[in-house]
N, C-alpha and C. Protein backbone atom coordinates (compact mmCIF):
# COMPACT_ATOMS: atom_id res chain seq x y z
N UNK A 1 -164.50 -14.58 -181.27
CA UNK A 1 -165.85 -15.11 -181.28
C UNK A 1 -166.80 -14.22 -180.50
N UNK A 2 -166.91 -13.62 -178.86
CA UNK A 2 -167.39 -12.86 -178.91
C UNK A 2 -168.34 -13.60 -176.96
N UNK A 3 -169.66 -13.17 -177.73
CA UNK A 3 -170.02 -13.62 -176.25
C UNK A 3 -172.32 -13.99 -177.24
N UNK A 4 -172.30 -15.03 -176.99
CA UNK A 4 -173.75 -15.55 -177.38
C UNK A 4 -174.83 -16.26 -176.41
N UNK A 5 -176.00 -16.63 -176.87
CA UNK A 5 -176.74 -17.18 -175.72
C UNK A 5 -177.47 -18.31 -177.24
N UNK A 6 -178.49 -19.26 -176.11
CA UNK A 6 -179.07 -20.23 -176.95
C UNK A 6 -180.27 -20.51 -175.67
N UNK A 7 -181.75 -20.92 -175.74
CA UNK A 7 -182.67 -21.38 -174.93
C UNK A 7 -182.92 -22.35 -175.66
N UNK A 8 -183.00 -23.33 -174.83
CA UNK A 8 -184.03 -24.65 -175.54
C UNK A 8 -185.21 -24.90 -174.49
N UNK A 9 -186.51 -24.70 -174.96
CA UNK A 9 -187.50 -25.35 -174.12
C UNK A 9 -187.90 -26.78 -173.71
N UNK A 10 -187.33 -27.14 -173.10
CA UNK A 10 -187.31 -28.51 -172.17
C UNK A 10 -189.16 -29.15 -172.06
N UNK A 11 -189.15 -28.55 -172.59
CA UNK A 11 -191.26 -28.77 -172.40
C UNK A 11 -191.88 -29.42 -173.29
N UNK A 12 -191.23 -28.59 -174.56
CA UNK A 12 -191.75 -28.42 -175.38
C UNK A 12 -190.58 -29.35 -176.61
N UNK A 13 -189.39 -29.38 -176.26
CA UNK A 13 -188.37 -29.96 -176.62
C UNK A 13 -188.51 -29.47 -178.06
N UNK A 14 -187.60 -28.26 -178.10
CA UNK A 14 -187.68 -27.10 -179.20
C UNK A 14 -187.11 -25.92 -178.49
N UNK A 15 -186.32 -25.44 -179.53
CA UNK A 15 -185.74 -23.63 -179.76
C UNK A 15 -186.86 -23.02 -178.81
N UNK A 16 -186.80 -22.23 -177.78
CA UNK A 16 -187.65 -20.58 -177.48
C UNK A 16 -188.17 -19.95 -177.73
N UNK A 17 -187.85 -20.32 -179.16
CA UNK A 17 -188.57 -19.17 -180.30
C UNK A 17 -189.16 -17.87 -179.87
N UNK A 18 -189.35 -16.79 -179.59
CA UNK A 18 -189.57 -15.56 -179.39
C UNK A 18 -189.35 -14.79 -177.70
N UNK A 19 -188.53 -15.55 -177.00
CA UNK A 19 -188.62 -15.53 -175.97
C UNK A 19 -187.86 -14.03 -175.67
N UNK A 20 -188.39 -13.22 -175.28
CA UNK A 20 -187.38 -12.05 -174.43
C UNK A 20 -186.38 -12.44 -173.76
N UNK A 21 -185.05 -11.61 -174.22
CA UNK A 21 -184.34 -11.49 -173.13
C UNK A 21 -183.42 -10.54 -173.16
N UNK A 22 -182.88 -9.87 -171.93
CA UNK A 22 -182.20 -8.35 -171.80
C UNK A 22 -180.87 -8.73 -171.16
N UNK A 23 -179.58 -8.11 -171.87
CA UNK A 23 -179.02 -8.16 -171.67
C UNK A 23 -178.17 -7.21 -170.61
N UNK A 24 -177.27 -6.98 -169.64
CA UNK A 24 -176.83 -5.91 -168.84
C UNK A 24 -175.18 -6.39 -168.24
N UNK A 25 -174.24 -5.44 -168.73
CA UNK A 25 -173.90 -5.20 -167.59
C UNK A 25 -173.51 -5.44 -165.92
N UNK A 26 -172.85 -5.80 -165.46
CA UNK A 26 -173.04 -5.62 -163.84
C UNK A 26 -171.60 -5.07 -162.97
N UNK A 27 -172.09 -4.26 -162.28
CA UNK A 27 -171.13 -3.78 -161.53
C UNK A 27 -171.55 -3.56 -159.73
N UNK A 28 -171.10 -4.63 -159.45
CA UNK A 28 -171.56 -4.42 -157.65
C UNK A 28 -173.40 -4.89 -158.12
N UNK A 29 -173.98 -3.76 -157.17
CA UNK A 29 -175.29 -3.92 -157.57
C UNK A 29 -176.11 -3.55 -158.63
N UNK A 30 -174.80 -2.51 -158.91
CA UNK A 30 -175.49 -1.57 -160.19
C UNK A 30 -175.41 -2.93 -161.58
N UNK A 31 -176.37 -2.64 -162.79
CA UNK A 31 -176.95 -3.66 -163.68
C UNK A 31 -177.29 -2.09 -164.66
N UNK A 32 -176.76 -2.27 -165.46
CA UNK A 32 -176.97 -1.54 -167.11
C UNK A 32 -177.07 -1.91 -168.25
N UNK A 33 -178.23 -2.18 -168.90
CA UNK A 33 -179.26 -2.58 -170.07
C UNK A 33 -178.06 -2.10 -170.63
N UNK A 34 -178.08 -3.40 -171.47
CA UNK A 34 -176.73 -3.16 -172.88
C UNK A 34 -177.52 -3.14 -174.15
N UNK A 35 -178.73 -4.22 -173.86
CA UNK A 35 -179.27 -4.62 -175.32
C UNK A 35 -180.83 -5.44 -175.12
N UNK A 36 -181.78 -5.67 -175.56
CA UNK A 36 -182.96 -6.18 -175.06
C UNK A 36 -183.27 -6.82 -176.36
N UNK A 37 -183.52 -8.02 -176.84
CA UNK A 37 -183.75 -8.49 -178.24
C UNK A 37 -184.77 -9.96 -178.03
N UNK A 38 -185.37 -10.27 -178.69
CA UNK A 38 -186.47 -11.72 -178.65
C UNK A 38 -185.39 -12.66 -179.78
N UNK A 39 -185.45 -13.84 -178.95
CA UNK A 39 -184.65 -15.17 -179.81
C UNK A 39 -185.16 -15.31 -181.31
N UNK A 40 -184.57 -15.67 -181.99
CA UNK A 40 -184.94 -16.23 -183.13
C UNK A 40 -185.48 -17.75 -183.47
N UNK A 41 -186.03 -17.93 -184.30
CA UNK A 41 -187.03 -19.20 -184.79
C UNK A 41 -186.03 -20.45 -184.13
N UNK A 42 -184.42 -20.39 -183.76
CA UNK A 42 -183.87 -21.51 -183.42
C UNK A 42 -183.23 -21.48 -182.11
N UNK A 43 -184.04 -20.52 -181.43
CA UNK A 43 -183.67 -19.95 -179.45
C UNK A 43 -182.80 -19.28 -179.61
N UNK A 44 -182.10 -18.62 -181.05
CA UNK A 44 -180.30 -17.62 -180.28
C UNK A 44 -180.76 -16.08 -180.15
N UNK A 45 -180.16 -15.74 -180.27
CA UNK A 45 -180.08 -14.17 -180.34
C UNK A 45 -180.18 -13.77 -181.55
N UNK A 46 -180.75 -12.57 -182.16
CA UNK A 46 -180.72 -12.83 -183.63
C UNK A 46 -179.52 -12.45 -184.51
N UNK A 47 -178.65 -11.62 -183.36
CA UNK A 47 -177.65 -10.67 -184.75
C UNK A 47 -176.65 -11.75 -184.48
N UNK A 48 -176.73 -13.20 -183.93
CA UNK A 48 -175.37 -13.75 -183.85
C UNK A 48 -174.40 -13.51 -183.02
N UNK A 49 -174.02 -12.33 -182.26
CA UNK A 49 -172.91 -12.12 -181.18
C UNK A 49 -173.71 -11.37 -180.39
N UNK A 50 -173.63 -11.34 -179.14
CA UNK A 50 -173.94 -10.05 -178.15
C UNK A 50 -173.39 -9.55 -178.13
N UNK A 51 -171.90 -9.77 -177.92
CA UNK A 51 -170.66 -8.71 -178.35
C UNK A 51 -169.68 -9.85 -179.27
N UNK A 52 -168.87 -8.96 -180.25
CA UNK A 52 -168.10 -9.53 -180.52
C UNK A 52 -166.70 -9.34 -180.23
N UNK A 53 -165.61 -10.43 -180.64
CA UNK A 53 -164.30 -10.18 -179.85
C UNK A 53 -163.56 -9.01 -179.77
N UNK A 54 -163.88 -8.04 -180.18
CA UNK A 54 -163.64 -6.39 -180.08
C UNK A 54 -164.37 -5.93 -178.84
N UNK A 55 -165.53 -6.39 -178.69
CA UNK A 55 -166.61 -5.38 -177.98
C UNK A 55 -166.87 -5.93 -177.03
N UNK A 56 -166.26 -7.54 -176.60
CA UNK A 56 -166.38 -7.76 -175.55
C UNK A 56 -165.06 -7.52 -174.41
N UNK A 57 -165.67 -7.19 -172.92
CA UNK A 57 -164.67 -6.84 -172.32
C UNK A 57 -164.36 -7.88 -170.83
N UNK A 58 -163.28 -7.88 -170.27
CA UNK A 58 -163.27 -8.61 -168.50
C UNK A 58 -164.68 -7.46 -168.11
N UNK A 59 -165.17 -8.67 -167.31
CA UNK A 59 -165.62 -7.95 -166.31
C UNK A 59 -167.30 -8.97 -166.39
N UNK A 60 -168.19 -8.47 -165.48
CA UNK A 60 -169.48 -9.66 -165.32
C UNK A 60 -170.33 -8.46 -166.48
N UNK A 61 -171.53 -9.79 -166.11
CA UNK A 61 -172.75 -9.62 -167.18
C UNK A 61 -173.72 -10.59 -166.50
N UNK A 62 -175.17 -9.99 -167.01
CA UNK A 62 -176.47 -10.37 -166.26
C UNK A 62 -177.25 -11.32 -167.77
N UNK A 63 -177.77 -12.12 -167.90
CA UNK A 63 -178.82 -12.21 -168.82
C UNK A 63 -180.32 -12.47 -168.33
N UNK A 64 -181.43 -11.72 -168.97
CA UNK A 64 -182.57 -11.88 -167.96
C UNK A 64 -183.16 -12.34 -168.85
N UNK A 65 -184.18 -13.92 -168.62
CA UNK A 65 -184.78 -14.23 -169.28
C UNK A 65 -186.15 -14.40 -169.27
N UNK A 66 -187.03 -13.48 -170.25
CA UNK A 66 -188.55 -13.78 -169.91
C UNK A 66 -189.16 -14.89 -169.81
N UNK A 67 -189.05 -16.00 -168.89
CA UNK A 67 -189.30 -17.12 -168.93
C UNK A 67 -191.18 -17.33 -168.65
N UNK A 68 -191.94 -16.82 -167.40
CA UNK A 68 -193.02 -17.30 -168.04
C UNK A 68 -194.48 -16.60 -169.09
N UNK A 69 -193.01 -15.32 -169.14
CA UNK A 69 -193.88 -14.54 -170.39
C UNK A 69 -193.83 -15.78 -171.30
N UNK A 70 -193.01 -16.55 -171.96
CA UNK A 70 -192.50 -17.02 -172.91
C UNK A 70 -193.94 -18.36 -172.75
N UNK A 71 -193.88 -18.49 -171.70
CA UNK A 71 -194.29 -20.21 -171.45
C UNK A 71 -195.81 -19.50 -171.78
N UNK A 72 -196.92 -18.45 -171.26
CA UNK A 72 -197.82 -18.52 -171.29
C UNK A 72 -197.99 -18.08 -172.76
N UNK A 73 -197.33 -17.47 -173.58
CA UNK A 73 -197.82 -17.26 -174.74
C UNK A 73 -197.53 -18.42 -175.96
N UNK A 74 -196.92 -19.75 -175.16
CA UNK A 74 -197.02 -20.42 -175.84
C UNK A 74 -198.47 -21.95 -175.42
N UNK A 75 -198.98 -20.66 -174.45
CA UNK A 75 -200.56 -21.32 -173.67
C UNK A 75 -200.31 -22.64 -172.83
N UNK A 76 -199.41 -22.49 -172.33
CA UNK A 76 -199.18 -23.35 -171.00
C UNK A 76 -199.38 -22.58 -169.89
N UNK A 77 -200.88 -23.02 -168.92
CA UNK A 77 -201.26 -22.62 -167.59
C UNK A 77 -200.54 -22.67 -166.50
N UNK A 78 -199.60 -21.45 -166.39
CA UNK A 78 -198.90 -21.47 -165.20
C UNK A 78 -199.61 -21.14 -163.60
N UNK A 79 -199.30 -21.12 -162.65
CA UNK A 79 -199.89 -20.43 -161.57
C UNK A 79 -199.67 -19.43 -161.00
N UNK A 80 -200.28 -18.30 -160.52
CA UNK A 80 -200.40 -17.20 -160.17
C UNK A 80 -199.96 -17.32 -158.35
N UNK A 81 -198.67 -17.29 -157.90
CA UNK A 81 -198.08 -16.51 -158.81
C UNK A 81 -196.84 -17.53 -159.50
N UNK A 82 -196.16 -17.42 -160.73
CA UNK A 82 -195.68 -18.15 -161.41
C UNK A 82 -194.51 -19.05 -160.40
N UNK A 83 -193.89 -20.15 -161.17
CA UNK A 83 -192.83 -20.74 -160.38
C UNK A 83 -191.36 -19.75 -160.34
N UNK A 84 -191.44 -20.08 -161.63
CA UNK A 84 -190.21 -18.74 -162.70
C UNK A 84 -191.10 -17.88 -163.34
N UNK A 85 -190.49 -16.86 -162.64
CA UNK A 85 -191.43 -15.69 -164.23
C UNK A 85 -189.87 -15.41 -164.76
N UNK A 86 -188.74 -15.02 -164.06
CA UNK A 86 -187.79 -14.28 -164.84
C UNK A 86 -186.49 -15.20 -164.62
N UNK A 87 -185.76 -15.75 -165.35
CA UNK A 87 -184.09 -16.36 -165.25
C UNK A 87 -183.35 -15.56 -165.39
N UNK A 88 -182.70 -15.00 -164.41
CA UNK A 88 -181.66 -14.36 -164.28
C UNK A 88 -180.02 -14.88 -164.08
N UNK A 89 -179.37 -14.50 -165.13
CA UNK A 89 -177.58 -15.34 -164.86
C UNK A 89 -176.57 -14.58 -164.53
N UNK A 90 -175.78 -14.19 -163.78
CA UNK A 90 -175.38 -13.84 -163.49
C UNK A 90 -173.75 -14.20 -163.67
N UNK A 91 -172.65 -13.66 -164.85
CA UNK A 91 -171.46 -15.03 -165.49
C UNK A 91 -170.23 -13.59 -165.48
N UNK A 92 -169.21 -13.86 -165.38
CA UNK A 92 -168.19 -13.37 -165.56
C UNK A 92 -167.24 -13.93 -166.78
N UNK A 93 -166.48 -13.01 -167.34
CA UNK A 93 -166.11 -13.04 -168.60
C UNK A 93 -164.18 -12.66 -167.81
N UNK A 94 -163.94 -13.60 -167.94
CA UNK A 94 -162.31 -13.57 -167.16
C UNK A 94 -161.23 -12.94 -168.72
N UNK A 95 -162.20 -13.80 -170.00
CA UNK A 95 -160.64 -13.87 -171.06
C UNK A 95 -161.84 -13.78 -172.39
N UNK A 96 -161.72 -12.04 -172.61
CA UNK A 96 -162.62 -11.93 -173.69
C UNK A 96 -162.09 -12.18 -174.95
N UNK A 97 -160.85 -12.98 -175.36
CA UNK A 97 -160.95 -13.08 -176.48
C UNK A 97 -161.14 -14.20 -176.62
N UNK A 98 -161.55 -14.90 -175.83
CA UNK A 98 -162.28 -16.35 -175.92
C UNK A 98 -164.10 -16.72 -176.37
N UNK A 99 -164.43 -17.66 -176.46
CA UNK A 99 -165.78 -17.24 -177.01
C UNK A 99 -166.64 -17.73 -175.97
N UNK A 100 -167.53 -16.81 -175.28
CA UNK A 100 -168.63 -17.04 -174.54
C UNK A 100 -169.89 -17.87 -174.63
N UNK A 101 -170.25 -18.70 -174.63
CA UNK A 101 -171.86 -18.75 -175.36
C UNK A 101 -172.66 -19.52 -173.78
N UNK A 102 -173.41 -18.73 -173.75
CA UNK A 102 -174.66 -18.95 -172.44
C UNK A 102 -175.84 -19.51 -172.77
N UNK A 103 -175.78 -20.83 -173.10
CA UNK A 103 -177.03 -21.56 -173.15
C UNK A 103 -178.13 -21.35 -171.68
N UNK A 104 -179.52 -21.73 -172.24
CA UNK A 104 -180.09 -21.91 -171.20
C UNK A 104 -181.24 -23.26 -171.63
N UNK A 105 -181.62 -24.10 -170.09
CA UNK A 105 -182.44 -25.32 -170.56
C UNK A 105 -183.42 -24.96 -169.65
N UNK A 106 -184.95 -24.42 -170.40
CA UNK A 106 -185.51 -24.40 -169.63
C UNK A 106 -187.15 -25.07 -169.25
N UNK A 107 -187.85 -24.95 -168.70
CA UNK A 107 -189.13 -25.29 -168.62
C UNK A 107 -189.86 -24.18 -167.79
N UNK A 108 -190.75 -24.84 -167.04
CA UNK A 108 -191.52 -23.70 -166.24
C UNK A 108 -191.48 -24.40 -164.70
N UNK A 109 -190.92 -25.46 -164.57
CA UNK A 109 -190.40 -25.57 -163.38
C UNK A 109 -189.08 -25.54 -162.85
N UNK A 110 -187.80 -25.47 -163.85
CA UNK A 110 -186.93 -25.47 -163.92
C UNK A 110 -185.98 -25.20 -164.38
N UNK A 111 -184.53 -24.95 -164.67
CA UNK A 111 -183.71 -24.49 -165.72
C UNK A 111 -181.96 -25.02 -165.51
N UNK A 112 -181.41 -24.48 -166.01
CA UNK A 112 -180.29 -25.48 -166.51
C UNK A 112 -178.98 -24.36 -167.21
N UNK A 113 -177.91 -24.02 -166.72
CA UNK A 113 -177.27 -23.52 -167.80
C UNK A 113 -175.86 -24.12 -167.63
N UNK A 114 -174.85 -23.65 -168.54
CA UNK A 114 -173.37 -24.08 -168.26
C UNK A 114 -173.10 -22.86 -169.33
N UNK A 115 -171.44 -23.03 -169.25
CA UNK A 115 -170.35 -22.13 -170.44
C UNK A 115 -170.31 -23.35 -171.66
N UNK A 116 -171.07 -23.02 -172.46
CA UNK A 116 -171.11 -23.63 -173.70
C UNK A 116 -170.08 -23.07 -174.73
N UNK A 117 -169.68 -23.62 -175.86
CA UNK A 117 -168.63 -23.42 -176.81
C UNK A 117 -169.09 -23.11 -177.89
């Protein structure tokens, strides 16, 4: 299966729909851009896997999420300076031939994730 993500906007109670988010890597402090892609019309990722069960490996991973890029272009007045501008996760991958999927629940005051199936 591989390793996936999903946002639901808690606000708006609806998919993310175009929301940035970059994927990386992590080692110690070091963090290396794997992939950078905007959700699709139903919050996932669009190609379906971030990695799949070939391409995923042990070891951690970052997901960064443009959170109040996302919120103001959907014209909700945040404050300067924002609550969340960026969700950052930080997940380890123990048994990659298992399937990953990294939901996120978010709003603009808050957020939410677990190891989803």
């Amino acid at each position: 299966m591989g390793l996936s993500t999903h946002v639901l906007d808690t606000m708006h109670g609806s998919p993310a729909a175009g929301m940035h988010v970059a994927l990386y890597t992590t080692d110690g402090d070091q963090a290396t851009l794997v992939k950078q892609f905007n959700l699709n019309h139903d919050g996932r990722n669009p190609d379906g896997l971030l990695f799949d069960n070939a391409s995923l490996k042990a070891g951690t991973y970052r997901l960064v999420f443009g959170v109040a890029e996302y919120f103001k272009a959907r014209g909700v007045a945040l404050p300067e300076p924002n609550f969340l501008n960026k969700v950052s996760l930080d997940f380890g991958v123990a048994h990659p031939d298992q399937h990953y999927h990294v939901p996120l629940l978010v709003s603009p005051w808050s957020y939410s994730t677990y190891r989803g199936s």
